[in-house]
Structures are given as structure tokens and as C-alpha cells.
C-alpha atoms as a PDB file:
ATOM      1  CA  UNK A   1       0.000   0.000   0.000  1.00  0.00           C
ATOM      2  CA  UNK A   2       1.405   3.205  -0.889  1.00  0.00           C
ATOM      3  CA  UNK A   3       1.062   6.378   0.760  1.00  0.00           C
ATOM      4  CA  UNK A   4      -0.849   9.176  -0.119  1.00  0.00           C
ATOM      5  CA  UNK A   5       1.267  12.868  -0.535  1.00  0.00           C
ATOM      6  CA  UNK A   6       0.020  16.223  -0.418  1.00  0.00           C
ATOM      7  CA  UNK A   7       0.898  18.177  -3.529  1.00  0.00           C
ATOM      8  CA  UNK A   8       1.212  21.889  -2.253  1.00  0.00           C
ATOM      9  CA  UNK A   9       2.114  24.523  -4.534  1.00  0.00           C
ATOM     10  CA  UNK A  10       5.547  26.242  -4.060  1.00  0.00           C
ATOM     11  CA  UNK A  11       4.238  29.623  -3.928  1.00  0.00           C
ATOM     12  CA  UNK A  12       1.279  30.057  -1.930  1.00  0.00           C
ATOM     13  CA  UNK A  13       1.183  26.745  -0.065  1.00  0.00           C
ATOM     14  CA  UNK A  14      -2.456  25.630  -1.468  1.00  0.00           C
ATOM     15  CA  UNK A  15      -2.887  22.410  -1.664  1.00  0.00           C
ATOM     16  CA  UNK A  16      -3.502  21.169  -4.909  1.00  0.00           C
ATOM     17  CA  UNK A  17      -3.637  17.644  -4.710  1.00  0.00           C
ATOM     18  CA  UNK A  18      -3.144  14.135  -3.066  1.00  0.00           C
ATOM     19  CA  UNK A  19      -1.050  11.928  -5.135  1.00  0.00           C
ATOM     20  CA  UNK A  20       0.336   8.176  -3.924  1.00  0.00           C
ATOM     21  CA  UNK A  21       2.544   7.582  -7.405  1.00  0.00           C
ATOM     22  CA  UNK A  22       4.286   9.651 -10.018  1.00  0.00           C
ATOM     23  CA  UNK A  23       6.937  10.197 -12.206  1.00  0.00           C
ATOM     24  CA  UNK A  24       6.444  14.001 -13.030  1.00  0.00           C
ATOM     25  CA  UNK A  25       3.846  16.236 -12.474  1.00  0.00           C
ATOM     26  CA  UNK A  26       2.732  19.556 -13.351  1.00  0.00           C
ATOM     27  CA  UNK A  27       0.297  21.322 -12.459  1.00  0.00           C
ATOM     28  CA  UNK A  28      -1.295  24.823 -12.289  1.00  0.00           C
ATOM     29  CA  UNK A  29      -2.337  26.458  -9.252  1.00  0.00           C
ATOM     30  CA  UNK A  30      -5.776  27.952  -9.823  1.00  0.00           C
ATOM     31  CA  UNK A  31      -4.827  30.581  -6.524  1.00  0.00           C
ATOM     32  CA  UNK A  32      -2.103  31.852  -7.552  1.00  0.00           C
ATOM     33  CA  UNK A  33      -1.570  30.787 -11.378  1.00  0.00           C
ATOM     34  CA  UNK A  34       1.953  29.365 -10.466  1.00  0.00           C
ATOM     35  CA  UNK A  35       3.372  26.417 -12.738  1.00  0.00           C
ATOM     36  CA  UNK A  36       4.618  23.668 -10.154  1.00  0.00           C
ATOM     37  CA  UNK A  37       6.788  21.144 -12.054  1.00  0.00           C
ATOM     38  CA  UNK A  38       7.224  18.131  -9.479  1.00  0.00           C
ATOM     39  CA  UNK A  39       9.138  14.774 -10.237  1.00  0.00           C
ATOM     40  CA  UNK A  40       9.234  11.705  -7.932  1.00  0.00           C
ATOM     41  CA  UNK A  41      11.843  11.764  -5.019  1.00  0.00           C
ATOM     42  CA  UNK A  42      13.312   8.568  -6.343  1.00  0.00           C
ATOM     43  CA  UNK A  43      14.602  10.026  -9.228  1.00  0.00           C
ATOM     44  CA  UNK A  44      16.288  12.794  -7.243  1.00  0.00           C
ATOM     45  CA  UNK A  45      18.756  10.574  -5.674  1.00  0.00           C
ATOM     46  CA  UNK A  46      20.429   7.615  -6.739  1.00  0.00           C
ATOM     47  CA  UNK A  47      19.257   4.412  -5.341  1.00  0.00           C
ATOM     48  CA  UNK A  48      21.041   2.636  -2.718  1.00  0.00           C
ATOM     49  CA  UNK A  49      22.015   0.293  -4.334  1.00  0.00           C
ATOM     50  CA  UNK A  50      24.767   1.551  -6.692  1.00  0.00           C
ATOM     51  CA  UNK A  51      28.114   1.599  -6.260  1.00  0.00           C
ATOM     52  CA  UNK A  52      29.503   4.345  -4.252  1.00  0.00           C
ATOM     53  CA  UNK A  53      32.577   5.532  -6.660  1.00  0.00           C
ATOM     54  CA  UNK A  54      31.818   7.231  -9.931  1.00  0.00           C
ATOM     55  CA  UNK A  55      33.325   6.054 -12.638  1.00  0.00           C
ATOM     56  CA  UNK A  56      35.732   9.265 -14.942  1.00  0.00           C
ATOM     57  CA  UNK A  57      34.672  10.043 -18.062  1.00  0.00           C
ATOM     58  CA  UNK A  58      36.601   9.440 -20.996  1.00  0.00           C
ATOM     59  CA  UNK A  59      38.749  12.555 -21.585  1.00  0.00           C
ATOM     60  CA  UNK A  60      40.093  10.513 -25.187  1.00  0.00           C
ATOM     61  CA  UNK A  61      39.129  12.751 -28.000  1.00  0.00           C
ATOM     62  CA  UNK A  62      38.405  10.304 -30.476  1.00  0.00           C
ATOM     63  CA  UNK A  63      38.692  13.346 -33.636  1.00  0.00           C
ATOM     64  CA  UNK A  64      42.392  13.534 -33.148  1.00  0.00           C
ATOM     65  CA  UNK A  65      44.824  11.173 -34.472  1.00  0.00           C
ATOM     66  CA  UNK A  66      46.155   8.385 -32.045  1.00  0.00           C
END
């Protein structure tokens, strides 16, 4: 069972809706016409279980010669 969440806007705190799954939202608030743009916390961070170094990137640059 997943838990409900209040979706509040950013700017004036109204609460716009109750959501218990999603990716990305957006949504209008009809107070204060603000645009909230919200996207699931899950995608924020990385998940726990991935390794804890990063790896470099490649600094090759493959348009020169050798």
C-alpha cells in the first residue's frame, strides 16, 4: 500500500492535490496561477544500491589522431 502525498504549490502553499505515485507532475495552481513542475523523489537521488565511486569520463578525444 502506498502512501498518499500532499501536492502543495511552491508559492502560496495551497494544496492542490493528493497523489500516492508519479513520475512528473505539473500542475497549475488555480490561486495563484503558479506552474509547479514536481518529479518523484526517487529520481532525485540515486538508489542505494549503486556503487559508491563514480566512474571518470573518458577525456580521449576520439577526432584527433592516435
Amino acid at each position: 500500500m502506498q502512501i498518499m502525498q500532499d501536492i502543495r504549490c511552491g508559492h502560496c502553499s495551497r494544496m492542490l492535490a493528493r497523489a500516492s505515485g508519479f513520475v512528473e507532475l505539473q500542475i497549475k495552481c488555480p490561486r495563484c496561477r503558479t506552474l509547479n513542475h514536481l518529479k518523484a523523489e526517487s529520481l532525485l537521488r540515486p538508489p542505494s544500491s549503486a556503487p559508491s565511486h563514480q566512474e571518470a569520463p573518458c577525456l580521449h578525444n576520439r577526432s584527433s589522431p592516435g
